[in-house]
Protein backbone atom coordinates (compact mmCIF):
# COMPACT_ATOMS: atom_id res chain seq x y z
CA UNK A 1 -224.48 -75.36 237.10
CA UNK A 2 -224.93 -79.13 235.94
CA UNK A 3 -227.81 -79.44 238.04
CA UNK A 4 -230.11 -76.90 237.68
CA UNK A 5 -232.89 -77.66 235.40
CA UNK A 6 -233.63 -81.04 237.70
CA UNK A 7 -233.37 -78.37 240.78
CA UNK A 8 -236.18 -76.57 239.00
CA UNK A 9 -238.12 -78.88 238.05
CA UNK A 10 -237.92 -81.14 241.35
CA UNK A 11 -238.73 -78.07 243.51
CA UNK A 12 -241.67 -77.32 241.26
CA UNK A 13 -242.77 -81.18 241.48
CA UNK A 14 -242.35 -80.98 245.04
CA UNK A 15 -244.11 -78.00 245.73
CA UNK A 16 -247.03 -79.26 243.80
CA UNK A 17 -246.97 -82.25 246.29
CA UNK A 18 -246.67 -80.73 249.45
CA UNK A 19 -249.69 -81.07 252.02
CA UNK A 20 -252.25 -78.25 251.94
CA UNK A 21 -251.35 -77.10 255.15
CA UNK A 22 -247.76 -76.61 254.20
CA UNK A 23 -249.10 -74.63 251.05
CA UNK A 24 -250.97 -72.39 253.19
CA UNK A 25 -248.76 -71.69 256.17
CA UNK A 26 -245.27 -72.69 255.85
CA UNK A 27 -243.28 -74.04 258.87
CA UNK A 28 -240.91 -72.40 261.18
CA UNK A 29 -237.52 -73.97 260.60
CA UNK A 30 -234.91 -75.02 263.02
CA UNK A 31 -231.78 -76.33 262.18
CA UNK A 32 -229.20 -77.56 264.83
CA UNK A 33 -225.94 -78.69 263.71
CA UNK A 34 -223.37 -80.03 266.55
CA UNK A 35 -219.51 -79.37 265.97
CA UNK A 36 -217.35 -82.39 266.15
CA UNK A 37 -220.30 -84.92 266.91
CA UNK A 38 -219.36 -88.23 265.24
CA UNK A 39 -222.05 -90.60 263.38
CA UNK A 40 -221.91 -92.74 266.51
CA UNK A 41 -222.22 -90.41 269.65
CA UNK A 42 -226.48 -91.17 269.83
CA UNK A 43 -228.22 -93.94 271.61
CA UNK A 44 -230.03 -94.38 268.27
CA UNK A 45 -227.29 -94.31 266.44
CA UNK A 46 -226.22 -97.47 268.32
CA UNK A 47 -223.73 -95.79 271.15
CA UNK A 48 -223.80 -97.74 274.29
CA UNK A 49 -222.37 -95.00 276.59
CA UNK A 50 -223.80 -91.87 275.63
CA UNK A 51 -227.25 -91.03 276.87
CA UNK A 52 -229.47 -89.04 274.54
CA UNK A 53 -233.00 -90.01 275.57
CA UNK A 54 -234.32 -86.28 273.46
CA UNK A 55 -232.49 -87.17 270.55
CA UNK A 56 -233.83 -90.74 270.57
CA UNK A 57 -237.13 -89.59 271.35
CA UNK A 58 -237.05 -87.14 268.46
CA UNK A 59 -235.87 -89.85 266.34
CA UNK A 60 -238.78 -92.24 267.27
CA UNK A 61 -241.06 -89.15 266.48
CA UNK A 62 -239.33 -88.33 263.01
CA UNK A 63 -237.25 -90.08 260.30
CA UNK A 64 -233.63 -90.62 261.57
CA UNK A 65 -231.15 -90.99 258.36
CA UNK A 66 -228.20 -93.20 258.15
CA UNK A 67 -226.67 -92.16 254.82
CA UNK A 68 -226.47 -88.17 255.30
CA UNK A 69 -223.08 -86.37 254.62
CA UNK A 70 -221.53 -83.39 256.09
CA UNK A 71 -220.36 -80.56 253.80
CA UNK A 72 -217.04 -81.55 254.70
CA UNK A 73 -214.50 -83.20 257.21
CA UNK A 74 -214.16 -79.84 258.95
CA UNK A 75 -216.03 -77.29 260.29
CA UNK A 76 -215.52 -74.15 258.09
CA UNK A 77 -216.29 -75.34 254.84
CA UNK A 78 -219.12 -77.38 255.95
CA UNK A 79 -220.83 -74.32 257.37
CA UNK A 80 -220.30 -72.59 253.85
CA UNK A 81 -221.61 -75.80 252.06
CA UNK A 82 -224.91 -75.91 254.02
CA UNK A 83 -225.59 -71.93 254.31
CA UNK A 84 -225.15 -71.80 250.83
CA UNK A 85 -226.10 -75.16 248.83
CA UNK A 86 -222.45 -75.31 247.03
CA UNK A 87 -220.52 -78.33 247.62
CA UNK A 88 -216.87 -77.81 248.38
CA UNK A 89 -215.75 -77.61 244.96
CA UNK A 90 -217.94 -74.45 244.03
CA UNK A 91 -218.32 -73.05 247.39
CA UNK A 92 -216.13 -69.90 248.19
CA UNK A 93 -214.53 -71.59 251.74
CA UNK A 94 -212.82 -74.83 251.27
CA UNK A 95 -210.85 -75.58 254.39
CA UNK A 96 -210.41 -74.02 257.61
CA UNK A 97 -206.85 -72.52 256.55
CA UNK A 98 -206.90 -69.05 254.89
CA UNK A 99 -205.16 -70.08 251.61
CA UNK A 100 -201.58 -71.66 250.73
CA UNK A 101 -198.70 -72.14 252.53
CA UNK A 102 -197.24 -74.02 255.26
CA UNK A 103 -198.30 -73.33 259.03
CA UNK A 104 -201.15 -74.29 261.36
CA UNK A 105 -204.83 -74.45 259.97
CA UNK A 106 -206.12 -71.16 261.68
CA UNK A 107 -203.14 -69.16 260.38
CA UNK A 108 -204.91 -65.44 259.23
CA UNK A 109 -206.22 -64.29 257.30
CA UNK A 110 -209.62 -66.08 256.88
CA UNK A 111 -211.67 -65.98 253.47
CA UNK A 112 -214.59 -64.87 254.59
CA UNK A 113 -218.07 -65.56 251.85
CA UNK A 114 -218.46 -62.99 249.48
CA UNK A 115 -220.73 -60.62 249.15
CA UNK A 116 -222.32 -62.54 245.87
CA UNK A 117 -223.32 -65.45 248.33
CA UNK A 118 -226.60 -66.34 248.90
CA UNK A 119 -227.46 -68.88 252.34
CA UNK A 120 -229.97 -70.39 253.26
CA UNK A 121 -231.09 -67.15 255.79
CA UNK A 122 -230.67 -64.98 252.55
CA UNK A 123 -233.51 -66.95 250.94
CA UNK A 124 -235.44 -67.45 254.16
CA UNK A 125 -235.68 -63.36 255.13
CA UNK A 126 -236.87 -62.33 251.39
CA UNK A 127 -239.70 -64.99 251.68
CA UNK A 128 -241.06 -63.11 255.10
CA UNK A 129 -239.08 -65.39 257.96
CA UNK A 130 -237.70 -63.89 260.74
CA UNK A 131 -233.36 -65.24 261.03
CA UNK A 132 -231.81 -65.96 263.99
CA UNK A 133 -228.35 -67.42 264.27
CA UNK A 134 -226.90 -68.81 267.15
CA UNK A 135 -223.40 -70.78 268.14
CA UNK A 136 -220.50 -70.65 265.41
CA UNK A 137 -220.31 -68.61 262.58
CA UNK A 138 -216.97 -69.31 261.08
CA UNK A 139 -217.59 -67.59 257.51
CA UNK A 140 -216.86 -64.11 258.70
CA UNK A 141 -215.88 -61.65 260.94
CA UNK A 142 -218.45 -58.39 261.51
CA UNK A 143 -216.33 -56.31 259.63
CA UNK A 144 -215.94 -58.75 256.01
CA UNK A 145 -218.19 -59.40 253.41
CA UNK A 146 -219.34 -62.77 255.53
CA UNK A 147 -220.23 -60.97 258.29
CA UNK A 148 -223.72 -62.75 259.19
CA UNK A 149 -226.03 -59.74 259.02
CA UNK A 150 -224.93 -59.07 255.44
CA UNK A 151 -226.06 -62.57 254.51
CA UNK A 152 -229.71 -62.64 255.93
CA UNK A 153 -229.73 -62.95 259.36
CA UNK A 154 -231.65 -60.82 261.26
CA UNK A 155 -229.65 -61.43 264.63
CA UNK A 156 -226.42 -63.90 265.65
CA UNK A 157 -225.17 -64.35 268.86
CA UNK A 158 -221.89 -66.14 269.87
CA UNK A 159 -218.97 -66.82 268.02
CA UNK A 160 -218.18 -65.32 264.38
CA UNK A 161 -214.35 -66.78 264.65
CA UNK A 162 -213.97 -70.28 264.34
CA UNK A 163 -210.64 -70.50 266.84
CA UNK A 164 -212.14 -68.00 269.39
CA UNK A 165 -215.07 -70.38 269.27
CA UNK A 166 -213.11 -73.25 270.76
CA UNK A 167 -212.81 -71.48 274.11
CA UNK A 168 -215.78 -72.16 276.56
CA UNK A 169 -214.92 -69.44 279.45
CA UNK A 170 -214.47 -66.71 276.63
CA UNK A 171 -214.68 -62.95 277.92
CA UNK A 172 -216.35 -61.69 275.10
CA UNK A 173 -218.92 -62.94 272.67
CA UNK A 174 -220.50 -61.06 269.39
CA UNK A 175 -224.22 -60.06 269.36
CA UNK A 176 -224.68 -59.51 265.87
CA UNK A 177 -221.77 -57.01 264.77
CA UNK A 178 -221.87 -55.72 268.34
CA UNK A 179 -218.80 -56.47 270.76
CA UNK A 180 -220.53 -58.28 274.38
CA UNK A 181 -218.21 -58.20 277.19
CA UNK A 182 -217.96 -60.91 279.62
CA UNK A 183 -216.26 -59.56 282.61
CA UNK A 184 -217.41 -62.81 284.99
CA UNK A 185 -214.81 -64.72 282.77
CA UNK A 186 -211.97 -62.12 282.71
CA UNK A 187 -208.42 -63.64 283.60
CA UNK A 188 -208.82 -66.91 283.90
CA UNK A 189 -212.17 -66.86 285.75
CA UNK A 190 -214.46 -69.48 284.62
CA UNK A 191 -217.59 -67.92 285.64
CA UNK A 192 -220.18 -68.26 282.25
CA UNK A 193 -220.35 -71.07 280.29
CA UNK A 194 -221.00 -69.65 276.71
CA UNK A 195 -223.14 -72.33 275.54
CA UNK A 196 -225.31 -71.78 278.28
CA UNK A 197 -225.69 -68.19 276.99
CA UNK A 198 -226.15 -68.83 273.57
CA UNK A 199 -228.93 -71.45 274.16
CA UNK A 200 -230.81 -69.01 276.42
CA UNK A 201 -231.08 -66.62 273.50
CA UNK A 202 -231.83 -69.27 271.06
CA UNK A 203 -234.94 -69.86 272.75
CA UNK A 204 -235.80 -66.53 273.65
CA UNK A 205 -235.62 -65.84 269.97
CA UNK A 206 -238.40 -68.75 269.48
CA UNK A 207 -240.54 -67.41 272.36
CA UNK A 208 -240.51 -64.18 271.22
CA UNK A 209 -241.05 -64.72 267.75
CA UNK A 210 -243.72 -67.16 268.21
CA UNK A 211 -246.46 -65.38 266.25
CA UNK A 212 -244.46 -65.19 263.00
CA UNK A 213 -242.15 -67.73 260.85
CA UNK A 214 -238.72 -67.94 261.74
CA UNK A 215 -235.45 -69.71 260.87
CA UNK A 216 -233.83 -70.74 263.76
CA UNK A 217 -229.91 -71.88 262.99
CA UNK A 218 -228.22 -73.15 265.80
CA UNK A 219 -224.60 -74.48 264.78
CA UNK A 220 -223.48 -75.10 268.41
CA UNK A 221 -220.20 -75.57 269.56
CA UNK A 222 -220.77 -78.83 271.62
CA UNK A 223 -218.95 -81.09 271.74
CA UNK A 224 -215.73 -79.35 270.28
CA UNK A 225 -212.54 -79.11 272.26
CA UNK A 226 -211.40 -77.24 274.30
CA UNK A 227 -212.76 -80.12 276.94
CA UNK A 228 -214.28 -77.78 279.68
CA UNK A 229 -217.54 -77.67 281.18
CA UNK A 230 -219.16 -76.63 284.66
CA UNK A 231 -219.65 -80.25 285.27
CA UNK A 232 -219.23 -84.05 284.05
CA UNK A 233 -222.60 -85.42 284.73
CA UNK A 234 -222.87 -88.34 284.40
CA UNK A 235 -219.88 -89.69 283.99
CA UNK A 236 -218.04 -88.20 286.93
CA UNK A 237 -216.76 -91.54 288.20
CA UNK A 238 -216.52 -93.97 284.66
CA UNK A 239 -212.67 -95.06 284.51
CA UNK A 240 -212.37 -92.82 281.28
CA UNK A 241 -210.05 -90.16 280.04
CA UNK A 242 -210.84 -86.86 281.38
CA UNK A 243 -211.71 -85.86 277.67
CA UNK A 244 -213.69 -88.74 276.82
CA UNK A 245 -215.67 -87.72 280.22
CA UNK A 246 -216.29 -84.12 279.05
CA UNK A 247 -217.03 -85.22 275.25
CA UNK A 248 -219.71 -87.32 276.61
CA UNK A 249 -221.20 -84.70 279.42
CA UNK A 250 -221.11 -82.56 276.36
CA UNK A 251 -223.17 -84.04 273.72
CA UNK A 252 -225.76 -85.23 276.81
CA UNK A 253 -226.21 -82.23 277.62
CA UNK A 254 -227.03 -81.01 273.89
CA UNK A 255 -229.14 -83.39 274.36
CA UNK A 256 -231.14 -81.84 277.22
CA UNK A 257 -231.08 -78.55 275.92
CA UNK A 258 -233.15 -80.34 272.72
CA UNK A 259 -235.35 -81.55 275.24
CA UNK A 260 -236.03 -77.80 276.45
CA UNK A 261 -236.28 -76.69 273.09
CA UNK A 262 -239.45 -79.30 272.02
CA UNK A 263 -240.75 -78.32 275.27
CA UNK A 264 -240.69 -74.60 274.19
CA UNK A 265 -242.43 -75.79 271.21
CA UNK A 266 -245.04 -77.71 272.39
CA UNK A 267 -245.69 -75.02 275.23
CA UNK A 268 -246.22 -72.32 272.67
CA UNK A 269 -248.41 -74.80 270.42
CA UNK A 270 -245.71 -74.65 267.82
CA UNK A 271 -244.47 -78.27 267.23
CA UNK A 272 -247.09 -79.53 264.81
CA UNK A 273 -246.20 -76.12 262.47
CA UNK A 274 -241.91 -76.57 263.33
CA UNK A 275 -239.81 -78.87 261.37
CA UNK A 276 -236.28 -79.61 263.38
CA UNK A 277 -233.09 -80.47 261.53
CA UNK A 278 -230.50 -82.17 263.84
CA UNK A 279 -227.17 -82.58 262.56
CA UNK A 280 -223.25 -82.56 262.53
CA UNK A 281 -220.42 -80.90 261.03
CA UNK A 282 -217.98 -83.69 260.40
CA UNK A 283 -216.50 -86.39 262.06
CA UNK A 284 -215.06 -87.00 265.90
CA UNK A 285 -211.84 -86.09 266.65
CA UNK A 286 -209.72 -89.07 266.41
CA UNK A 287 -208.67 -89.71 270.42
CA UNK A 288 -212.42 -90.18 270.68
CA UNK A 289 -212.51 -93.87 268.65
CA UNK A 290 -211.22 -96.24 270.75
CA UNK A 291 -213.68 -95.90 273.69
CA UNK A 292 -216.57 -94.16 272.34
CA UNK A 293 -216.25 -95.31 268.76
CA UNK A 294 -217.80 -92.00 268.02
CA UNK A 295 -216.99 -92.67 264.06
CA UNK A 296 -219.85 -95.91 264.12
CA UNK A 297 -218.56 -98.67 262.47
CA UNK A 298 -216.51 -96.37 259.95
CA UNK A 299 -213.20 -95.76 258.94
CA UNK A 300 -211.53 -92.01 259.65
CA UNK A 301 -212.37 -89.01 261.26
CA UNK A 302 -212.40 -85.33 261.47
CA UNK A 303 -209.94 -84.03 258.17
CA UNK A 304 -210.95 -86.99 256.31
CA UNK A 305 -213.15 -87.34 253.52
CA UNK A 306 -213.61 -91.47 254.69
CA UNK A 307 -216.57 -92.51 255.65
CA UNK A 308 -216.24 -91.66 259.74
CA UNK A 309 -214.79 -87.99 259.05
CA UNK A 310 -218.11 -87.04 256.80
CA UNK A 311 -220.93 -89.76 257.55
CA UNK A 312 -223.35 -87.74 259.83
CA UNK A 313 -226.25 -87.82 262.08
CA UNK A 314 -228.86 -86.51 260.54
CA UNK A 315 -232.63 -86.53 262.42
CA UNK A 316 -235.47 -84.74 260.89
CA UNK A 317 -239.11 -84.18 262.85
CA UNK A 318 -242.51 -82.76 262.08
CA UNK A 319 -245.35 -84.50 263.95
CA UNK A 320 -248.05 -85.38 260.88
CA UNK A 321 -246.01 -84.52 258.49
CA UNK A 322 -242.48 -86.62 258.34
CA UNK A 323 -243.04 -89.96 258.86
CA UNK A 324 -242.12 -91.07 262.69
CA UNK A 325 -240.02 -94.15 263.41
CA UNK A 326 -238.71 -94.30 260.07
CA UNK A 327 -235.27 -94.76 259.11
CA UNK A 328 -234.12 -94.14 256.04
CA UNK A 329 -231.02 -95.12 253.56
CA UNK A 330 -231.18 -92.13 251.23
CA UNK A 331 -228.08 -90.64 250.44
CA UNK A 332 -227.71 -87.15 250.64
CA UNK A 333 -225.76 -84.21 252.25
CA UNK A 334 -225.55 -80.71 253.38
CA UNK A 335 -225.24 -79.06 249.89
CA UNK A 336 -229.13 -80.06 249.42
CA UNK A 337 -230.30 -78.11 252.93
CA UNK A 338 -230.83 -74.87 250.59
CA UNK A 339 -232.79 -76.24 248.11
CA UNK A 340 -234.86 -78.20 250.77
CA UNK A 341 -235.95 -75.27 252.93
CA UNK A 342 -236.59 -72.97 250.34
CA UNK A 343 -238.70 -76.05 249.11
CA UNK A 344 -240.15 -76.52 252.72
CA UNK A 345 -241.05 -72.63 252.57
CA UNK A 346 -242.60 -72.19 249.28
CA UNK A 347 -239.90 -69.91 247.80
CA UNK A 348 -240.72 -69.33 244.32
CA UNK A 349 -236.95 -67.73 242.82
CA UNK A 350 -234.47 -70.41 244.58
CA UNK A 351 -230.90 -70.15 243.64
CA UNK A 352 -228.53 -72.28 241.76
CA UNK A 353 -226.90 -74.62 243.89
CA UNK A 354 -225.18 -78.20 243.44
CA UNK A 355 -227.84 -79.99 245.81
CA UNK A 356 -231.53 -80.81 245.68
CA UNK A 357 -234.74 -80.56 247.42
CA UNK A 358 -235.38 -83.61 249.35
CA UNK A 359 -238.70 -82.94 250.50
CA UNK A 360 -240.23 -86.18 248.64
CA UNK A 361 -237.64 -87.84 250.18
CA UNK A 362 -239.02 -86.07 254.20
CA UNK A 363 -242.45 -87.06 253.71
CA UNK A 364 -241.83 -90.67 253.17
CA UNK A 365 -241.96 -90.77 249.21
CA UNK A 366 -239.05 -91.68 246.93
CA UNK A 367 -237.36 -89.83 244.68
CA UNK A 368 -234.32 -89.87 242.76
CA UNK A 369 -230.95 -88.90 244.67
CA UNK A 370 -228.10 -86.76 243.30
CA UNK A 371 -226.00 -87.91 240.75
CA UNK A 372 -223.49 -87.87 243.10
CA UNK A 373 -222.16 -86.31 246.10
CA UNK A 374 -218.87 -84.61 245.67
CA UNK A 375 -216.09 -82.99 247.99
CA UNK A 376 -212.73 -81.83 248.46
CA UNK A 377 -210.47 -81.18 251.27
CA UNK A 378 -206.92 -79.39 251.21
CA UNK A 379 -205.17 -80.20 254.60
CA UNK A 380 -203.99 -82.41 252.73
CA UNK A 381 -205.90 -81.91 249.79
CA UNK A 382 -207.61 -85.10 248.54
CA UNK A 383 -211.15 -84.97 246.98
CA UNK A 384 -214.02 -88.12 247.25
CA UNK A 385 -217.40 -88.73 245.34
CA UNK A 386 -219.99 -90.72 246.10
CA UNK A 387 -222.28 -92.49 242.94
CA UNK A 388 -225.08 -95.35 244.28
CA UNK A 389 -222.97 -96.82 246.33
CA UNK A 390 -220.05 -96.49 245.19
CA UNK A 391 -217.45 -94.47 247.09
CA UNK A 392 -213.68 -93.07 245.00
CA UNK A 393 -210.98 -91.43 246.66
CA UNK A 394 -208.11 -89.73 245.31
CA UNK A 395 -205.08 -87.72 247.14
CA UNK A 396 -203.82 -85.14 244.50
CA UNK A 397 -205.09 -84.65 241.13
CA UNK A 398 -203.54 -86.74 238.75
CA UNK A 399 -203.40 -89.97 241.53
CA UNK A 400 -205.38 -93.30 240.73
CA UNK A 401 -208.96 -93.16 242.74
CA UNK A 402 -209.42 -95.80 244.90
CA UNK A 403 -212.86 -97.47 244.47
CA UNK A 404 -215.01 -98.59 247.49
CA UNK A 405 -218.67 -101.15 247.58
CA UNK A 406 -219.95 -99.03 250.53
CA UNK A 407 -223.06 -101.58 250.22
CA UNK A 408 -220.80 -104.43 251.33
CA UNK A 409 -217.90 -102.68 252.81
CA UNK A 410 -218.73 -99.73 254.46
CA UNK A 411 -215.35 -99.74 256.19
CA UNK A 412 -213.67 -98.80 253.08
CA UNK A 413 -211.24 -102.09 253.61
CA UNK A 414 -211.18 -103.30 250.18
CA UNK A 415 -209.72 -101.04 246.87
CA UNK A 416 -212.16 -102.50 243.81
CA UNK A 417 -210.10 -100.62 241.56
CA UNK A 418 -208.48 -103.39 239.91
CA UNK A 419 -211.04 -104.59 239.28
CA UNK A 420 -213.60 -102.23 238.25
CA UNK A 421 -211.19 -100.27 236.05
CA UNK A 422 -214.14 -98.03 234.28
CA UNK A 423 -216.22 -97.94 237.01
CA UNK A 424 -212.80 -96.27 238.55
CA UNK A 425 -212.01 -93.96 235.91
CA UNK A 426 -215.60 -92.87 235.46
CA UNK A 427 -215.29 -91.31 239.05
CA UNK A 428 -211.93 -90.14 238.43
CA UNK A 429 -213.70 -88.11 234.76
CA UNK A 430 -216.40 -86.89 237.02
CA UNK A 431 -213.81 -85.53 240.03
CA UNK A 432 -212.27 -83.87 237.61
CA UNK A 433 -215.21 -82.31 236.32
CA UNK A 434 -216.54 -81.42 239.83
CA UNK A 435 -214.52 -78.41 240.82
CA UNK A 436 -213.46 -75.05 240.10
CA UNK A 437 -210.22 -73.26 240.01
CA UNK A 438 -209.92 -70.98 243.35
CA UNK A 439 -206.76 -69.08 243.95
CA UNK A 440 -206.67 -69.73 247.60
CA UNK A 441 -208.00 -73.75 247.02
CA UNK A 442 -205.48 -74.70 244.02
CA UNK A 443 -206.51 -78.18 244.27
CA UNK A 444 -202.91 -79.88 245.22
CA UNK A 445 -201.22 -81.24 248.37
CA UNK A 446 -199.65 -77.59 249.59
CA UNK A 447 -198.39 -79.46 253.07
């Protein structure tokens, strides 16, 4: 692909210019992506009525980022853009529907990745880490080609199905490709909350993998929908929506469970060799804005590719090592996570991918970004690109792209086309450049 001589040869630079004691012994990587968590939903992210004093904290203690991008404006596709460095033009899932057609977006069957795919666990279990996956798979079922043991991880507990995932009080979870019963919830018994279940073995798997690297990816399902949860503390008694309530108990209490997880960390003298990613799949769902303004100061949400349906958190920490208390205007996205942990690990034979490492970018020093930052998104299909800061849109191939100064209008309020004609059909020669032909993506409005 386009970019892979400067993936190369910035991995090689970077690698070169990594600390001595990241040479020698390589970190244990965790990355945590929430599901449905907008740009706006932390305290340091400026929200007013959620409380995440961990997240905070680890933001204070690391680099928070305020120009990251999620894979894409749903949660599908964004999982196969980060596992496997492709941006949603290459990659082999490009929405959460199955392929063409009319009907509802979890209509079967799913395209699961292909057994050609390579992730980021792929990468991570031939260099010597151990792989655990835990929350929401979404790319496969145990009996496809995504199934998550036949791309690198060494366990996954919790959800492979991205529909079955949005039910709390499920009676069965998936350990691996291994079926786990949960009577307690049969019926409509709400016994087990299966968050609470998947974090317990997400930290076991640190604990008990303590004396050897590991990879650690925990895409959790807070705070998706379907709204239930054993309880809505704090906000039992605010004069909200019973779904802004929950929403908000939700990500707060992601937000403890980090704090047990840097506890675990510091208990087993681990958080000085760790690096956390914390991250989101896409956007808020769009009841959420009014109240919470979950989206930041941006315009759309979840399913679209404005800036409130793919700007997301994105907080990275490594006492010594990435700067703390910085913030940081870098652009970048999910399609570079590949290229930066096999970076981060020292792999020597990384894969082609459309991102780059932005390890220089971790440990405080510049460097220069991607050319650009492209997706697409089918439901209905419009595509979007990013270049400096300058932000195109376009809904259907052959449509004009509108042209947005995201340095002075971050709200996307004001169509420069007209006036940057060029500028516009630069982006509109480089969208069409950006993608490949899939039969089950075709590229057009199929609604």
């Amino acid at each position: 692909m386009k970019h892979t001589f400067y993936v190369y040869f910035l991995i090689a630079f970077c690698t070169c210019n990594l600390t001595s004691a990241t040479e020698s012994d390589p970190p244990n990587i965790i990355l945590v992506m929430s599901d449905d968590q907008g740009w706006g939903d932390l305290g340091c992210y400026g929200s007013r009525l959620i409380q995440t004093p961990h997240l905070d904290r680890m933001a204070a203690e690391g680099t928070r980022f305020t120009n990251c991008y999620s894979g894409s404006a749903v949660c599908a596709p964004t999982r196969c853009v980060l596992m496997t460095g492709l941006h949603s033009g290459h990659c082999t899932r490009r929405d959460n529907r199955p392929s063409v057609g009319k009907g509802p977006y979890y209509k079967r069957p799913l395209v699961p990745l292909k057994p050609e795919d390579i992730t980021v666990a792929t990468v991570l279990k031939k260099a010597g880490y151990v792989t655990g996956g835990f929350g929401k798979w979404g790319l496969g079922d145990f009996d496809t080609t995504g199934a998550p043991a036949k791309h690198g991880f060494d366990e996954f507990y919790g959800y492979l199905d991205q529909v079955h995932a949005h039910n709390y009080y499920t009676d069965h979870l998936w350990d691996t490709d291994q079926y786990v019963a949960l009577p307690e919830n049969k019926g409509k018994s709400k016994a087990v909350w299966s968050h609470d279940l998947i974090m317990e073995r997400a930290l076991h798997f640190v604990e008990k993998n303590q004396n050897q690297r590991f990879f650690l990816y925990l895409p959790v399902t807070l705070p998706h929908g379907k709204y239930e949860m054993p309880s809505l503390a704090p906000y039992e008694d605010r004069a909200w929506t019973k779904n802004e309530k929950t929403h908000a108990a939700m990500v707060t209490r992601l937000d403890t469970d980090m704090g047990k997880l840097f506890a675990l960390l510091k208990k087993l003298n681990l958080d000085k060799n760790t690096i956390v990613f914390f991250t989101g799949d896409n956007g808020p769902n769009k009841p959420l804005l009014a109240r919470m303004k979950s989206a930041g100061p941006f315009k759309g949400t979840k399913r679209s590719l404005n800036e409130g349906g793919i700007r997301c958190p994105m907080i990275v920490r490594w006492p010594g090592q990435v700067p703390a208390g910085r913030v940081s205007e870098f652009a970048w996205s999910h399609t570079d996570i590949l290229a930066t942990i096999s970076d981060l690990a020292v792999v020597q034979d990384i894969p082609d991918t459309d991102g780059i490492s932005v390890v220089p970018t971790l440990m405080g020093k510049k460097q220069k970004p991607l050319e650009y930052i492209y997706w697409e998104f089918h439901n209905p299909f419009h595509q979007a690109i990013r270049k400096d800061h300058w932000k195109g849109i376009r809904f259907g191939l052959k449509e004009p792209v509108k042209l947005y100064d995201l340095s002075s209008d971050p709200e996307e309020t004001k169509d420069l086309a007209a006036q940057y004609p060029e500028l516009a059909r630069k982006l509109a020669d480089l969208l069409d450049g950006a993608r490949t032909v899939s039969p089950h993506w075709p590229g057009q409005d199929t609604q």
